[in-house]
Protein backbone atom coordinates (compact mmCIF):
# COMPACT_ATOMS: atom_id res chain seq x y z
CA UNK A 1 122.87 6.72 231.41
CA UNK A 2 119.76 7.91 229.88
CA UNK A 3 121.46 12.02 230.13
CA UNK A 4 124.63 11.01 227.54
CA UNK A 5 122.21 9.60 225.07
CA UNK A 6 121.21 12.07 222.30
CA UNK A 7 117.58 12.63 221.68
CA UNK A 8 116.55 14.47 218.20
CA UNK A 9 115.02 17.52 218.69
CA UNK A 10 110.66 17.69 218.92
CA UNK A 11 108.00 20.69 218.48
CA UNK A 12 106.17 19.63 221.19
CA UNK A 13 108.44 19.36 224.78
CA UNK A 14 106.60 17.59 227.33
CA UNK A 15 105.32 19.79 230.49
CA UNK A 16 106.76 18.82 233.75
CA UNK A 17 104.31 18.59 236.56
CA UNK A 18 103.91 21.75 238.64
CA UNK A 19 104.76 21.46 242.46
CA UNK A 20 103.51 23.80 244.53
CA UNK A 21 105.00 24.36 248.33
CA UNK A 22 101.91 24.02 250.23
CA UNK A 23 102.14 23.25 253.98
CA UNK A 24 98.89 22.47 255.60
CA UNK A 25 98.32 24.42 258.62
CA UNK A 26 96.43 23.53 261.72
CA UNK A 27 93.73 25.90 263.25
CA UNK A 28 93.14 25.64 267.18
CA UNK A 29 90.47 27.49 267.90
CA UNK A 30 90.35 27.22 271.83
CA UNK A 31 93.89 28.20 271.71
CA UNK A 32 93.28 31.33 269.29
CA UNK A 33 90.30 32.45 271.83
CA UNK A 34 92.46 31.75 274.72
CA UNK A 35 94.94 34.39 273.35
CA UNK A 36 92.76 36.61 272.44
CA UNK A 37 91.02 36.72 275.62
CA UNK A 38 94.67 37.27 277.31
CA UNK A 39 95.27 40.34 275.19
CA UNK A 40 91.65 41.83 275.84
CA UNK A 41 92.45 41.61 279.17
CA UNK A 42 96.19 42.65 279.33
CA UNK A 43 94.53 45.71 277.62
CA UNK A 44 92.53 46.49 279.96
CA UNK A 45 94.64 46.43 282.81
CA UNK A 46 96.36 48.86 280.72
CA UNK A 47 94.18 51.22 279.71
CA UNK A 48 92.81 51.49 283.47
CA UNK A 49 96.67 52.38 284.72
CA UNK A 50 97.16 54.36 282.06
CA UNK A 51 94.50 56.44 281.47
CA UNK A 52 95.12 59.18 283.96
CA UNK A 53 98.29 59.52 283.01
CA UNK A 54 97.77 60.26 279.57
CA UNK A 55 94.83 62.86 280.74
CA UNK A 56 97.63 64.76 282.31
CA UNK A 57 99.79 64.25 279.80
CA UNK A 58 97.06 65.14 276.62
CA UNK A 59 94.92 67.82 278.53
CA UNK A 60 96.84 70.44 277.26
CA UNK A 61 96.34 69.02 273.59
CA UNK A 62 93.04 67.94 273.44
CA UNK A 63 91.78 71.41 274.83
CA UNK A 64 93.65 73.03 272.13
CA UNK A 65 92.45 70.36 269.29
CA UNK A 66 88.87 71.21 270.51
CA UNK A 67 89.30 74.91 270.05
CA UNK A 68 90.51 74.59 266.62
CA UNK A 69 88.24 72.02 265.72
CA UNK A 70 85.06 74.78 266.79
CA UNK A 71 87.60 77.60 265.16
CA UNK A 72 87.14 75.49 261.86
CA UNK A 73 83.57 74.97 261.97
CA UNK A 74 83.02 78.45 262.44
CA UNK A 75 85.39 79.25 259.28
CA UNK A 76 83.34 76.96 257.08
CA UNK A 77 79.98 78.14 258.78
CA UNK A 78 80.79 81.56 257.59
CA UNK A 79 82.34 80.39 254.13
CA UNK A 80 79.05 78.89 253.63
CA UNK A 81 77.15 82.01 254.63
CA UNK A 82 79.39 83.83 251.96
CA UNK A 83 79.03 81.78 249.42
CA UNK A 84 75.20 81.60 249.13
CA UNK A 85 75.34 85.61 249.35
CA UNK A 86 77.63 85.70 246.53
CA UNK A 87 75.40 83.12 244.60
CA UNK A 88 72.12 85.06 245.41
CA UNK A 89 73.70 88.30 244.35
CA UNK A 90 74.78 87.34 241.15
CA UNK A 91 71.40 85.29 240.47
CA UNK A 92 69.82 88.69 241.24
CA UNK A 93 72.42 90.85 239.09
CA UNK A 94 71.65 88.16 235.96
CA UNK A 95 67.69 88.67 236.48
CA UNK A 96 67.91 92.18 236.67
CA UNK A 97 70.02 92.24 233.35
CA UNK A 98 66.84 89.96 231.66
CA UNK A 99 64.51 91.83 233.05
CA UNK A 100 65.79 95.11 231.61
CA UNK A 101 66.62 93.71 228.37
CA UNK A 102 70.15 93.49 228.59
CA UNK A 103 70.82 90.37 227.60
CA UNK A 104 68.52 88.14 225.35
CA UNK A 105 67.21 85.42 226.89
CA UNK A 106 64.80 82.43 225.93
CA UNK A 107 61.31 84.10 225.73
């Protein structure tokens, strides 16, 4: 009844309550440790089965990761070693050119 009367327009429309769709949820904390302690131990059981198979499975490729892992660290050992050479030639090339008058620096 109240819809098909006509209301005169207003500034100020009333704010409807906000609902929100909250559902509690219950915690069980003997039941979350119980499951947890089933998958540490179905994992495990697992990793004891399955660990020699994946050594013969991954030898191959760890052996080979290895060697380029020590094939990198020798290419940035010796990047290093180049580097500083560069860096202690040109500091001696720029102290030369001081020291000879070259270029005009703070005296």
């Amino acid at each position: 009844m109240e819809s098909s009367i006509m209301r005169l327009p207003t500034l100020f429309k009333q704010q409807k309550n906000r609902t929100y769709s909250y559902e509690p949820r219950y915690y069980n904390e003997r039941k979350e440790r119980i499951e947890r302690l089933q998958r540490d131990k179905e994992a495990r059981e697992n990793t004891s089965q399955d660990s020699k198979d994946y050594f013969r499975r991954n030898a191959a490729r760890s052996f080979r990761e290895d060697w380029r892992r020590k094939k990198s660290q020798a290419q940035d050992k010796n990047r290093r070693i180049r580097f500083f050479v560069i860096l202690i030639f040109l500091f001696l090339m720029f102290y030369a050119a001081v020291q000879s008058g070259f270029i005009q620096f703070i005296q």
